[in-house]
PDB file of N, CA and C in Angstrom:
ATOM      1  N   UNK A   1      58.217 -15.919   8.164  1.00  0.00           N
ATOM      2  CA  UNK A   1      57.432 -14.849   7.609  1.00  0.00           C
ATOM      3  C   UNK A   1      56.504 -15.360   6.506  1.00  0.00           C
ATOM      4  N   UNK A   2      56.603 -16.239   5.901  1.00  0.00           N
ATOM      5  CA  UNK A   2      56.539 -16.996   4.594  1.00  0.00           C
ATOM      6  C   UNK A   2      54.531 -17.804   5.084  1.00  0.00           C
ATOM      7  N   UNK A   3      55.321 -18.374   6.299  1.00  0.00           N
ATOM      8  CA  UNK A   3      53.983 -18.974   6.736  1.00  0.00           C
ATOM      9  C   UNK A   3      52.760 -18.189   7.032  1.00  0.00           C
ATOM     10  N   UNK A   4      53.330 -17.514   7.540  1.00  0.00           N
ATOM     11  CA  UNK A   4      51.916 -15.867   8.415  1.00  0.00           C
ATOM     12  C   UNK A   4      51.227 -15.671   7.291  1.00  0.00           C
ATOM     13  N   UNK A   5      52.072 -15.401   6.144  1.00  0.00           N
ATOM     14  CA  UNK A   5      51.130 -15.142   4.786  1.00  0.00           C
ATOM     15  C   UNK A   5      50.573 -16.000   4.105  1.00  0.00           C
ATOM     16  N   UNK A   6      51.050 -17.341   4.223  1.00  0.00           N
ATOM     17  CA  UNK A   6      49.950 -18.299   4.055  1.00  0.00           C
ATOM     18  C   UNK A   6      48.750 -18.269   4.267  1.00  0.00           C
ATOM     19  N   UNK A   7      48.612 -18.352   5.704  1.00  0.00           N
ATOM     20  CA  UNK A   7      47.368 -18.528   6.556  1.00  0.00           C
ATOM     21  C   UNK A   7      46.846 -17.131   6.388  1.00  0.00           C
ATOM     22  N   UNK A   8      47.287 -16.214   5.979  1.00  0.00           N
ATOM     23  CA  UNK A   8      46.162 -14.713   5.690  1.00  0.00           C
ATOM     24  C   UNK A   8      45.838 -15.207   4.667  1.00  0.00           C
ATOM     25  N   UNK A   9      46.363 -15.549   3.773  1.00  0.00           N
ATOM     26  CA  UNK A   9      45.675 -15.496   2.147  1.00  0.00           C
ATOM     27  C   UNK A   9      43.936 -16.006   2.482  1.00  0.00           C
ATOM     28  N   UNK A  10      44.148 -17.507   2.920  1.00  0.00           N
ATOM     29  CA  UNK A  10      43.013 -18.538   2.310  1.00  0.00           C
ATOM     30  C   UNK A  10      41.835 -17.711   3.536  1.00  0.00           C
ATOM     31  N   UNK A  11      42.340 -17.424   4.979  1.00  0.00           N
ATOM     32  CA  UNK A  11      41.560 -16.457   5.362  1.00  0.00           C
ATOM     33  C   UNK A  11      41.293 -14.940   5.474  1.00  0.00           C
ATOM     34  N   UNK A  12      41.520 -14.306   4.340  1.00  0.00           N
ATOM     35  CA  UNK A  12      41.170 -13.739   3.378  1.00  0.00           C
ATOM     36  C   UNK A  12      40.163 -13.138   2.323  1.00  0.00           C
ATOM     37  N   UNK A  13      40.821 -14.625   1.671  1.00  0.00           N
ATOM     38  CA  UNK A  13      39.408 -15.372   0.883  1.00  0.00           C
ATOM     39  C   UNK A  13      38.461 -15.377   1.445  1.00  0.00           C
ATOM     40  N   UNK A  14      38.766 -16.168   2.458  1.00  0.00           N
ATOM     41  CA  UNK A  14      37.221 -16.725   3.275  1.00  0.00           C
ATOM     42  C   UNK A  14      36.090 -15.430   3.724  1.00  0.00           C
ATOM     43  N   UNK A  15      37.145 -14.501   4.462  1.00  0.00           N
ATOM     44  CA  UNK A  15      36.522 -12.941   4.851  1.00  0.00           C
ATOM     45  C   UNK A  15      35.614 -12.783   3.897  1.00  0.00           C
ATOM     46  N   UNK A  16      36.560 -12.721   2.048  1.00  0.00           N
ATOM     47  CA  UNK A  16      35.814 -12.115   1.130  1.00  0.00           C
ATOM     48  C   UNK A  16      34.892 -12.745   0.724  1.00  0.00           C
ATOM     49  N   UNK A  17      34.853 -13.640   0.449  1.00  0.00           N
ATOM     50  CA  UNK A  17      33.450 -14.802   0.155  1.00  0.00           C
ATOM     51  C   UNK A  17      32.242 -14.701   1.481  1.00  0.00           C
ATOM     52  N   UNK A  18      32.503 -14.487   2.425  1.00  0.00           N
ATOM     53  CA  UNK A  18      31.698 -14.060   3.365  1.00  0.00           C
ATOM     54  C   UNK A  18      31.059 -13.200   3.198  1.00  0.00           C
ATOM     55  N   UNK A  19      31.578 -12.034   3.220  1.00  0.00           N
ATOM     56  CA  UNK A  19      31.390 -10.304   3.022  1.00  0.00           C
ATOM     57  C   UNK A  19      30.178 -11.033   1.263  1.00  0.00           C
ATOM     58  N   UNK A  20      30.565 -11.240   0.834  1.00  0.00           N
ATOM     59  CA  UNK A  20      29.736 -11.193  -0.773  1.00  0.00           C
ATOM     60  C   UNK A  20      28.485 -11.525  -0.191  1.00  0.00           C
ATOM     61  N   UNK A  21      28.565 -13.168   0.202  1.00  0.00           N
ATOM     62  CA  UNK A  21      27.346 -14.156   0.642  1.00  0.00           C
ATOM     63  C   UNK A  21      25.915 -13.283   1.696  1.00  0.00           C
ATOM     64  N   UNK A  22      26.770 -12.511   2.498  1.00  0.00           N
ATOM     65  CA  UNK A  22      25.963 -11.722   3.340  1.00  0.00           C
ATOM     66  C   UNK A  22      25.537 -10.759   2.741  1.00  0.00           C
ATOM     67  N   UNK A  23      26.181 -10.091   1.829  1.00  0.00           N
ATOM     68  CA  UNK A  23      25.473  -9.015   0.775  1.00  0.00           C
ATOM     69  C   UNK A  23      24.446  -9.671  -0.049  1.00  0.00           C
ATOM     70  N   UNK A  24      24.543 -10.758  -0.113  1.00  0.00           N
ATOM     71  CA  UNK A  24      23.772 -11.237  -1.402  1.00  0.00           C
ATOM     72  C   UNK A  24      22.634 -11.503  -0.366  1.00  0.00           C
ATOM     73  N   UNK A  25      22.646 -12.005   0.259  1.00  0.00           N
ATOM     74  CA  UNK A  25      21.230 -12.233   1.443  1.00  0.00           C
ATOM     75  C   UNK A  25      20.523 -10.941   1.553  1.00  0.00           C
ATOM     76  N   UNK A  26      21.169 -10.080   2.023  1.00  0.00           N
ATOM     77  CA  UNK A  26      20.368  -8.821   2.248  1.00  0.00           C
ATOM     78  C   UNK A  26      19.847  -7.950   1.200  1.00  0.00           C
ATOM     79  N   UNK A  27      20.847  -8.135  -0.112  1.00  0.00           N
ATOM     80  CA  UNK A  27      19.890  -7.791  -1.182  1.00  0.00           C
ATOM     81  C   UNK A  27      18.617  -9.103  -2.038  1.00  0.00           C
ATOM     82  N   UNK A  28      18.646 -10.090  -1.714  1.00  0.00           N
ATOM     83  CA  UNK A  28      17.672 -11.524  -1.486  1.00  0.00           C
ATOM     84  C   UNK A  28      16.551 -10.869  -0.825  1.00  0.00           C
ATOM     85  N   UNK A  29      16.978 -10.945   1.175  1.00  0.00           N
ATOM     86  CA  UNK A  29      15.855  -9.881   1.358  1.00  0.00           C
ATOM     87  C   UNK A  29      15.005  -8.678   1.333  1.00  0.00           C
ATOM     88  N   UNK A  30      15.880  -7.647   1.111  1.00  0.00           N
ATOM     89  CA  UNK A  30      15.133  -6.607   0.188  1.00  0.00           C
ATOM     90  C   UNK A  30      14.434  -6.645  -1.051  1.00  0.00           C
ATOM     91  N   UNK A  31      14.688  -7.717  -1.887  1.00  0.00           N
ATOM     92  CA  UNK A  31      13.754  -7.667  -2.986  1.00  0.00           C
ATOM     93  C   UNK A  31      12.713  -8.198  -2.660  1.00  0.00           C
ATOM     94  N   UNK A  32      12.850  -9.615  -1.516  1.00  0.00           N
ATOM     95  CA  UNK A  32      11.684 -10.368  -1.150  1.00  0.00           C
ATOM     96  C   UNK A  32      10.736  -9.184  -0.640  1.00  0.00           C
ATOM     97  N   UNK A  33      10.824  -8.197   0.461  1.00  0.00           N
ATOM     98  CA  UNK A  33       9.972  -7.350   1.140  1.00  0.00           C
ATOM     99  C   UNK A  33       9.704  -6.193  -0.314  1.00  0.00           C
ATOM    100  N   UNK A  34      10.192  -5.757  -0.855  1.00  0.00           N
ATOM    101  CA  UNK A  34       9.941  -5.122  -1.845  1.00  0.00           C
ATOM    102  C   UNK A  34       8.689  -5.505  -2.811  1.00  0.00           C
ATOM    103  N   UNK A  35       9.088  -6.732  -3.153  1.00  0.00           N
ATOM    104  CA  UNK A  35       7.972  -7.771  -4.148  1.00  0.00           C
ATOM    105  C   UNK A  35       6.578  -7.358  -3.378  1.00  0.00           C
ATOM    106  N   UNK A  36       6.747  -8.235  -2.000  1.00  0.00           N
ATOM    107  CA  UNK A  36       5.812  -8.110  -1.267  1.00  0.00           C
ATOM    108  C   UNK A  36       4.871  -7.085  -1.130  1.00  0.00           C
ATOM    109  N   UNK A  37       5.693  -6.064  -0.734  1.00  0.00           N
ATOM    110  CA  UNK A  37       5.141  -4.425  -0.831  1.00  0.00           C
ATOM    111  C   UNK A  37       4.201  -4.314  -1.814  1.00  0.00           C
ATOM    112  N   UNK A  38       5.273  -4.451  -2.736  1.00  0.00           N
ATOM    113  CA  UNK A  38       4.742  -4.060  -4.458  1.00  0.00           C
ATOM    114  C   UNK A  38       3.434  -4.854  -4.840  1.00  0.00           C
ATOM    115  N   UNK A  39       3.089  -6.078  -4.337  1.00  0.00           N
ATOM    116  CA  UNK A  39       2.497  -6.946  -4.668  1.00  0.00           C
ATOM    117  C   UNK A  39       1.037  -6.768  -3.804  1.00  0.00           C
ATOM    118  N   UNK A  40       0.735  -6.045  -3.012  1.00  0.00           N
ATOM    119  CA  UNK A  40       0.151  -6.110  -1.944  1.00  0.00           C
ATOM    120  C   UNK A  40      -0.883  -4.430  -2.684  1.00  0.00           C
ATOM    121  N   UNK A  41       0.625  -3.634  -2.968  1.00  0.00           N
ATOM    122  CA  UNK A  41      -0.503  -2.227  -3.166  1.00  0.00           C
ATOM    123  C   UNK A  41      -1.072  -2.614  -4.497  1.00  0.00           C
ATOM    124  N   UNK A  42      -0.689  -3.419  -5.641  1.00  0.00           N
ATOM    125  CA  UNK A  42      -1.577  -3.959  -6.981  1.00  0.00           C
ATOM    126  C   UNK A  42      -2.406  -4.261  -7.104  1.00  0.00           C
ATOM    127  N   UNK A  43      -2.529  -5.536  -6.124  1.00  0.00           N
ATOM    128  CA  UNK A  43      -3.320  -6.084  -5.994  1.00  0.00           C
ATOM    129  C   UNK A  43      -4.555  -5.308  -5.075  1.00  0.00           C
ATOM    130  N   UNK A  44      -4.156  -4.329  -4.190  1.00  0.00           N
ATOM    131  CA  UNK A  44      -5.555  -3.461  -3.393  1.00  0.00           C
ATOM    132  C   UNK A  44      -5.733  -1.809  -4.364  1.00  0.00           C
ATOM    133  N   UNK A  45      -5.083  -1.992  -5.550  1.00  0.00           N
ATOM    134  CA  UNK A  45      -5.198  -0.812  -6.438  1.00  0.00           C
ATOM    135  C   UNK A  45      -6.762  -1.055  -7.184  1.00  0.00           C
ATOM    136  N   UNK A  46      -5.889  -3.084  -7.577  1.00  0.00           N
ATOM    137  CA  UNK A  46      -7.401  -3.362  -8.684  1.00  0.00           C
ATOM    138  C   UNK A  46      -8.482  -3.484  -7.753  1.00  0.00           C
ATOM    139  N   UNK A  47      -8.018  -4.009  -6.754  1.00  0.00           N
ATOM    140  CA  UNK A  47      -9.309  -3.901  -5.810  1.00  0.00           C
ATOM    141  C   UNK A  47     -10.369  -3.114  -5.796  1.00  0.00           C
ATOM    142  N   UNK A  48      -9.847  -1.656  -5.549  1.00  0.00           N
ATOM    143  CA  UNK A  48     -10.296  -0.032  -5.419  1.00  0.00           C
ATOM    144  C   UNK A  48     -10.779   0.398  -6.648  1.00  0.00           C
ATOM    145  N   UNK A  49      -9.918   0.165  -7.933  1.00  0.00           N
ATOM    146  CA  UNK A  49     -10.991   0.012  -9.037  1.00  0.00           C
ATOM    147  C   UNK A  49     -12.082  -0.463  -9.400  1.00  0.00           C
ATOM    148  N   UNK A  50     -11.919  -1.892  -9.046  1.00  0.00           N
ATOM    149  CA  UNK A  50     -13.149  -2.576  -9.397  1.00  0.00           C
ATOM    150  C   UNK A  50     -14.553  -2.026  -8.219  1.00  0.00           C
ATOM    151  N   UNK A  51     -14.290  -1.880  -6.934  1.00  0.00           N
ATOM    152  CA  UNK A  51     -14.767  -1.616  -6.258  1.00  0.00           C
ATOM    153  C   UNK A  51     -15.607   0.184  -6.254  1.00  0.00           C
ATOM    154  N   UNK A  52     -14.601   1.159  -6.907  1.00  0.00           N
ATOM    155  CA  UNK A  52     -14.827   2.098  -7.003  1.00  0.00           C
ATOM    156  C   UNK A  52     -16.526   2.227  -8.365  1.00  0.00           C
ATOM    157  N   UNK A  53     -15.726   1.221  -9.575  1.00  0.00           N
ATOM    158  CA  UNK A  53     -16.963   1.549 -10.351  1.00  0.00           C
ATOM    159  C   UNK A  53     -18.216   0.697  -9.504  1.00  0.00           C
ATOM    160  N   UNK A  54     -18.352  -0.362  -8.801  1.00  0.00           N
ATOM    161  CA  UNK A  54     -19.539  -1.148  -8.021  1.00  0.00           C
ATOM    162  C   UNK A  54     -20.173   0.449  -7.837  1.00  0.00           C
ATOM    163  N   UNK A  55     -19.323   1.284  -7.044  1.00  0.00           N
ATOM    164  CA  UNK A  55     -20.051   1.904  -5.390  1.00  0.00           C
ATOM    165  C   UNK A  55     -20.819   3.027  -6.576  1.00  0.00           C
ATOM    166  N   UNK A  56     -19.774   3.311  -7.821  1.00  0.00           N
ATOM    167  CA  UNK A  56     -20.391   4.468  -8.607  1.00  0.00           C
ATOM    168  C   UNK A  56     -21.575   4.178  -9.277  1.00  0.00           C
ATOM    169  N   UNK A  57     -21.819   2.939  -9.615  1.00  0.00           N
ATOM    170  CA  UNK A  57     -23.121   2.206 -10.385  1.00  0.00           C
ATOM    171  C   UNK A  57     -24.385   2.199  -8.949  1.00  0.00           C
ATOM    172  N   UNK A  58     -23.879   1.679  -8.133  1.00  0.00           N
ATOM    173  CA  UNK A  58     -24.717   1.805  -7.344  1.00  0.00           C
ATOM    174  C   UNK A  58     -25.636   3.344  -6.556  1.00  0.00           C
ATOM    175  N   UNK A  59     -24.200   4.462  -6.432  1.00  0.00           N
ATOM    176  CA  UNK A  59     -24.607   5.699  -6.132  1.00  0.00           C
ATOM    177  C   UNK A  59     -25.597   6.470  -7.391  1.00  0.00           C
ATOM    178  N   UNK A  60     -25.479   5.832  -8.557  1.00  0.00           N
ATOM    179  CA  UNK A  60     -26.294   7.152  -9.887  1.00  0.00           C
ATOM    180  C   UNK A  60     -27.523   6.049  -9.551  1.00  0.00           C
ATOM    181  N   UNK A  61     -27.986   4.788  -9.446  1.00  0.00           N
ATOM    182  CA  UNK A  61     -29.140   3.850  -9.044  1.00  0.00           C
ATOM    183  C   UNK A  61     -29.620   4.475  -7.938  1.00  0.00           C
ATOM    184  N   UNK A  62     -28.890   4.384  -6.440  1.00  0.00           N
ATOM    185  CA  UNK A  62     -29.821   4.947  -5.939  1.00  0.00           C
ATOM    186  C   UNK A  62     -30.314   6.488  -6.077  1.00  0.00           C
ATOM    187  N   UNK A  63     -29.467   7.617  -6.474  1.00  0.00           N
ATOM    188  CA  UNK A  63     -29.840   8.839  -6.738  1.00  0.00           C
ATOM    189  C   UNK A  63     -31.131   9.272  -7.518  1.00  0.00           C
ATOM    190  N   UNK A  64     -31.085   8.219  -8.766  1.00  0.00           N
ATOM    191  CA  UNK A  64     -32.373   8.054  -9.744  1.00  0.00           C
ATOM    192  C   UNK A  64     -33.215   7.409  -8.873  1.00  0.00           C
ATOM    193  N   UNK A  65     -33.186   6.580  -7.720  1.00  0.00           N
ATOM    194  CA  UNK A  65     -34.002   5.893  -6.819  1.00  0.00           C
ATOM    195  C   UNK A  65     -34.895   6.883  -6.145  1.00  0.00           C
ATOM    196  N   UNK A  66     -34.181   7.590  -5.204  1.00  0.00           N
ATOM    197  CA  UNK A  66     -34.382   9.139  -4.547  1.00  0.00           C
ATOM    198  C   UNK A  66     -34.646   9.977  -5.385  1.00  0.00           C
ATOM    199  N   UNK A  67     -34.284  10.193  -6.392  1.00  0.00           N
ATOM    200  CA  UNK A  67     -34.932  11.433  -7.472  1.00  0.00           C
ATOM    201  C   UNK A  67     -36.676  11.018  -7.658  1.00  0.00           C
ATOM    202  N   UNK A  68     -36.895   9.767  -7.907  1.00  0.00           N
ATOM    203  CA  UNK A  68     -37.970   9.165  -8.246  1.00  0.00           C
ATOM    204  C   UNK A  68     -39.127   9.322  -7.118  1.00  0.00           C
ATOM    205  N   UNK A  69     -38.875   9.164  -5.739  1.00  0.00           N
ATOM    206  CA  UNK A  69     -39.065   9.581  -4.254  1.00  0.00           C
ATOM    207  C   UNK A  69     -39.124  10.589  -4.242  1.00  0.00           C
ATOM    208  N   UNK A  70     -38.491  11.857  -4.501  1.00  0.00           N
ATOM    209  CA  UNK A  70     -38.816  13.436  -4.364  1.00  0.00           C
ATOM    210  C   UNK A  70     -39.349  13.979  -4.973  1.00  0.00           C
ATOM    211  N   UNK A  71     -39.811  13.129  -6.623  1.00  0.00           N
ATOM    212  CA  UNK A  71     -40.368  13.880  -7.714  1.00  0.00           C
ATOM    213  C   UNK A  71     -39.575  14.315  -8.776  1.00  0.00           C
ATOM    214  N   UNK A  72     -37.823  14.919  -8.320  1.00  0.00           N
ATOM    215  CA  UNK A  72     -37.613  15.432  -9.237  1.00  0.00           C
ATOM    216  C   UNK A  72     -36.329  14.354  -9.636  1.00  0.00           C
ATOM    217  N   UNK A  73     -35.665  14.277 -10.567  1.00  0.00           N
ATOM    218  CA  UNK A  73     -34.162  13.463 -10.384  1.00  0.00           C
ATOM    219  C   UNK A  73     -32.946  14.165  -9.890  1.00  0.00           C
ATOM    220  N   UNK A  74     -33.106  15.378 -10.132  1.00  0.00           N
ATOM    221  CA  UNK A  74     -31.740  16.166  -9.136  1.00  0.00           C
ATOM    222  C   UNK A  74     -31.723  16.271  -8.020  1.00  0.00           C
ATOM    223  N   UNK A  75     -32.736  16.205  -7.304  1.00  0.00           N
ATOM    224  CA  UNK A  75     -33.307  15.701  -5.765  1.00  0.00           C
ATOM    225  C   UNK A  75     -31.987  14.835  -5.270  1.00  0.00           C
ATOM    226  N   UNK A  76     -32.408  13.889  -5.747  1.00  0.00           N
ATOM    227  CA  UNK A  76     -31.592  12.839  -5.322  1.00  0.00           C
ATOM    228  C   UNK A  76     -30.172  12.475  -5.906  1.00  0.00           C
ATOM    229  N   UNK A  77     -30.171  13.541  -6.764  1.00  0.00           N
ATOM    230  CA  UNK A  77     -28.438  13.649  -6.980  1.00  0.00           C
ATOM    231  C   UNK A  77     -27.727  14.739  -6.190  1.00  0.00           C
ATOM    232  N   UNK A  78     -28.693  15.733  -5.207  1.00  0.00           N
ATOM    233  CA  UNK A  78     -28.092  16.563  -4.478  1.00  0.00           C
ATOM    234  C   UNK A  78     -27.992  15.941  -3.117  1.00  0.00           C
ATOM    235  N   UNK A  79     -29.145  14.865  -2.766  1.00  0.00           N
ATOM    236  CA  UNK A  79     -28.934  14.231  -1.843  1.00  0.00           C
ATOM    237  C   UNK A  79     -27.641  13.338  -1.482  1.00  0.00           C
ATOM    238  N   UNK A  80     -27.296  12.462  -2.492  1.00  0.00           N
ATOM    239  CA  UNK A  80     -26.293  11.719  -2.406  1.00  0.00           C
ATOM    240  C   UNK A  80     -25.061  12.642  -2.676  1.00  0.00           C
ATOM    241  N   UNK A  81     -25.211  13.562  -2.791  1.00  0.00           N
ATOM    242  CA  UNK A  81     -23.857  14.471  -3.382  1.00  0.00           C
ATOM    243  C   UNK A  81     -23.651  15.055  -1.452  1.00  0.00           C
ATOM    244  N   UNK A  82     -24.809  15.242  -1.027  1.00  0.00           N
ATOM    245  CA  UNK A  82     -24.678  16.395   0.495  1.00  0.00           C
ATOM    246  C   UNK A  82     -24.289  14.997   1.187  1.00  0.00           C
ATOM    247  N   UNK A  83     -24.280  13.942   1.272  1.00  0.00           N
ATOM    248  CA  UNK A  83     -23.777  12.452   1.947  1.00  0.00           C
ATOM    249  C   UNK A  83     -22.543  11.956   1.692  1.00  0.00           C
ATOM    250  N   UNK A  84     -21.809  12.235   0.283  1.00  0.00           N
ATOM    251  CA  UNK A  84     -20.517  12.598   0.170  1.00  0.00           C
ATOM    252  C   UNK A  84     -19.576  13.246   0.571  1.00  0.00           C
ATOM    253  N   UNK A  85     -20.234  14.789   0.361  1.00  0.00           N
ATOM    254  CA  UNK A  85     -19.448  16.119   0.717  1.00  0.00           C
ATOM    255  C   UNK A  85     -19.869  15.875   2.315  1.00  0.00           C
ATOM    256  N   UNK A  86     -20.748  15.331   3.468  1.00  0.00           N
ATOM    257  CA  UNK A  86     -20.206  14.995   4.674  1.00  0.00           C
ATOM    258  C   UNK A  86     -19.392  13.971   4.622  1.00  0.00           C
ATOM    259  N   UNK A  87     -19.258  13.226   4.381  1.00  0.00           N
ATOM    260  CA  UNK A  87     -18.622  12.398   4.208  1.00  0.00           C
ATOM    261  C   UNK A  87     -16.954  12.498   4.031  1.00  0.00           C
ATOM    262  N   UNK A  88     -16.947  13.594   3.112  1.00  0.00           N
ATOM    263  CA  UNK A  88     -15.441  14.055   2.705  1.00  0.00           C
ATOM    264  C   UNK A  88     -14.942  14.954   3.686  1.00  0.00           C
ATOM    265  N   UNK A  89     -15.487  15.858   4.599  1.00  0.00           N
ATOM    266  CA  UNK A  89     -15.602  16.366   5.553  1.00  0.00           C
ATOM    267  C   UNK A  89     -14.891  15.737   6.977  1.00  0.00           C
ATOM    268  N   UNK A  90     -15.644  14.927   6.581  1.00  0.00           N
ATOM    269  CA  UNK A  90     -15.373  13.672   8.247  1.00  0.00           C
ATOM    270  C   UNK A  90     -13.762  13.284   8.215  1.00  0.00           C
ATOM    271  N   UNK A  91     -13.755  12.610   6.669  1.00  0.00           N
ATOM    272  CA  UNK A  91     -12.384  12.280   6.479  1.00  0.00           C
ATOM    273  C   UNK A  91     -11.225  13.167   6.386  1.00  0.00           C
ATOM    274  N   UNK A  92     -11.847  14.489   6.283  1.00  0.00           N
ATOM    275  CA  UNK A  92     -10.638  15.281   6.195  1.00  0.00           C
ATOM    276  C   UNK A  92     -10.393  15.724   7.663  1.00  0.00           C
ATOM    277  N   UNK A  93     -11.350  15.742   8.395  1.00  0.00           N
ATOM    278  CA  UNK A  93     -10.627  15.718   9.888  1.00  0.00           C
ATOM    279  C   UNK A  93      -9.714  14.714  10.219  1.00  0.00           C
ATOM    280  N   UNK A  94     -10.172  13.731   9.932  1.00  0.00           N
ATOM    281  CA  UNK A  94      -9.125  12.606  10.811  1.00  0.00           C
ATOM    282  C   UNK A  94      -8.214  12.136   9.472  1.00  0.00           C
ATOM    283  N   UNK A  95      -8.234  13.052   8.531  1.00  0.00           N
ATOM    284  CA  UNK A  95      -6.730  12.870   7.720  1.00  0.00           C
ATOM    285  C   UNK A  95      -5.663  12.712   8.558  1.00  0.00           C
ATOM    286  N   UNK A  96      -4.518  13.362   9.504  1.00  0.00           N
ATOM    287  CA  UNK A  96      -3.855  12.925  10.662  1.00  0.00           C
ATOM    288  C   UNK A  96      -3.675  11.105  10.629  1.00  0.00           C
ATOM    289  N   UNK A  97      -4.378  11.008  11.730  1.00  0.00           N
ATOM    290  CA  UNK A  97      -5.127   9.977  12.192  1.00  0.00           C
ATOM    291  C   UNK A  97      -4.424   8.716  10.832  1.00  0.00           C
ATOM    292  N   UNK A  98      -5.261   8.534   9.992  1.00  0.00           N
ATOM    293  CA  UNK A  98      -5.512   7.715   8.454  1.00  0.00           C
ATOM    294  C   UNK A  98      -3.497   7.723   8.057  1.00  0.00           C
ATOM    295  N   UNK A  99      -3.334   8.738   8.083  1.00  0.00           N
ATOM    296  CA  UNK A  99      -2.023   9.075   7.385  1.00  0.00           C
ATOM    297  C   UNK A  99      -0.975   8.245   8.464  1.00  0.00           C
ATOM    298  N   UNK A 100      -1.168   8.138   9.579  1.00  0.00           N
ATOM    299  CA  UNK A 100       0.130   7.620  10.492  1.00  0.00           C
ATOM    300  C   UNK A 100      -0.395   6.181  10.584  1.00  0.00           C
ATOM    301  N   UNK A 101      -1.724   6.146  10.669  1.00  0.00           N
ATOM    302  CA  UNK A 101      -2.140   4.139  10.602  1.00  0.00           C
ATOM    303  C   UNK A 101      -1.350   3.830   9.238  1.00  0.00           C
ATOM    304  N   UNK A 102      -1.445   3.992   8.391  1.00  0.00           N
ATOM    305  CA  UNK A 102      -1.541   3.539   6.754  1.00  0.00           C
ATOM    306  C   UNK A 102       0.242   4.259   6.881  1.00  0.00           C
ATOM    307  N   UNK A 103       0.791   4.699   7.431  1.00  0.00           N
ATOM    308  CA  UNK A 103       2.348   4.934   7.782  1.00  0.00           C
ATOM    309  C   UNK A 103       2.795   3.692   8.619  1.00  0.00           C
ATOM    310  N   UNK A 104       2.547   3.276   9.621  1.00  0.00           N
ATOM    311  CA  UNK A 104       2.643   1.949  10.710  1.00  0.00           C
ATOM    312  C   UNK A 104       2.508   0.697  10.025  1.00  0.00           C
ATOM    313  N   UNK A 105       1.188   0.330   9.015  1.00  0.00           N
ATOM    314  CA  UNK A 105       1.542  -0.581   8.665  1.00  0.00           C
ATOM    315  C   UNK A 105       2.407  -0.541   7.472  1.00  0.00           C
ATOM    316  N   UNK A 106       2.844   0.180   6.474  1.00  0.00           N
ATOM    317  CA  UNK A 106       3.219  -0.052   5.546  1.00  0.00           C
ATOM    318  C   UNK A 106       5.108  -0.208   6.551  1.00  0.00           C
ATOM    319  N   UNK A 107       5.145   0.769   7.291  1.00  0.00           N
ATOM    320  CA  UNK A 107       6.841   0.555   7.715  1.00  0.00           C
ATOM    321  C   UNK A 107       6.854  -1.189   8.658  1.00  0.00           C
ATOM    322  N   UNK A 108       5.722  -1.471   9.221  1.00  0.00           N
ATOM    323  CA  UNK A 108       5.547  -2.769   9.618  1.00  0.00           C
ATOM    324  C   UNK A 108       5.811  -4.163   8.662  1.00  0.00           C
ATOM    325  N   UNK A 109       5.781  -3.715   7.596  1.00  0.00           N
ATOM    326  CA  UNK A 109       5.280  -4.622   6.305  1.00  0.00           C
ATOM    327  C   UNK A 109       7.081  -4.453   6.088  1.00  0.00           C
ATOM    328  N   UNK A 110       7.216  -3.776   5.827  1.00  0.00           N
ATOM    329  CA  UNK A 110       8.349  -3.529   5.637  1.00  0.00           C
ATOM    330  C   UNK A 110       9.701  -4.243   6.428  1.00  0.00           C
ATOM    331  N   UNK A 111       9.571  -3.839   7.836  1.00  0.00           N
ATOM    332  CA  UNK A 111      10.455  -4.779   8.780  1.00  0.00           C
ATOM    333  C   UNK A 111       9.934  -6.203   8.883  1.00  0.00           C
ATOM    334  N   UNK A 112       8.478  -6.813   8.482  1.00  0.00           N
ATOM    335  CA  UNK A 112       8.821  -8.041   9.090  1.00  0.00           C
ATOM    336  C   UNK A 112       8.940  -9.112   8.251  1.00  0.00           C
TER     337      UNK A 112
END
């Protein structure tokens, strides 16, 4: 009887040191895909910032561009405003659409 419990103990152990090692991997990989994640929307946040003031410097330039062209300057701030508001239009149809792509890759990113 003496012996049987020998040989459970050290494999046992072994079970339990297993069981840890494999936990520790899978929380290893979850932080790795996490980082990743995390690291990916930061970096396309500053992106969208920096990018956002470009497009805004550029939209009041050309508006004063087109204001200058119509005669008046609100001209061309109603112009670029009616090219927006289609614009926002378009996208809100295929909101759907945008929402399940930008769903696919982020759960993609995620598994691989």
């Amino acid at each position: 009887m003496e012996s049987k419990e020998t040989y459970l103990e050290p494999l046992l152990h072994k079970a339990e040191e297993y069981s840890k090692a494999g936990f520790e991997i899978l929380k290893l990989k979850a932080l790795d895909k996490s980082a990743s994640v995390t690291s990916a929307i930061i970096s396309r946040f500053i992106l969208t910032i920096v990018l956002s003031f470009f497009i805004l410097s550029l939209n009041i330039a050309l508006a004063l561009w087109l204001g200058d062209l119509l005669g008046k300057n609100y001209y061309g701030f109603l112009v670029v405003a009616g090219f927006y508001g289609l614009v926002s239009i378009i996208l809100f149809s295929l909101h759907p659409r945008i929402k399940t792509g930008l769903s696919n890759i982020i759960i993609s990113q995620l598994l691989n």
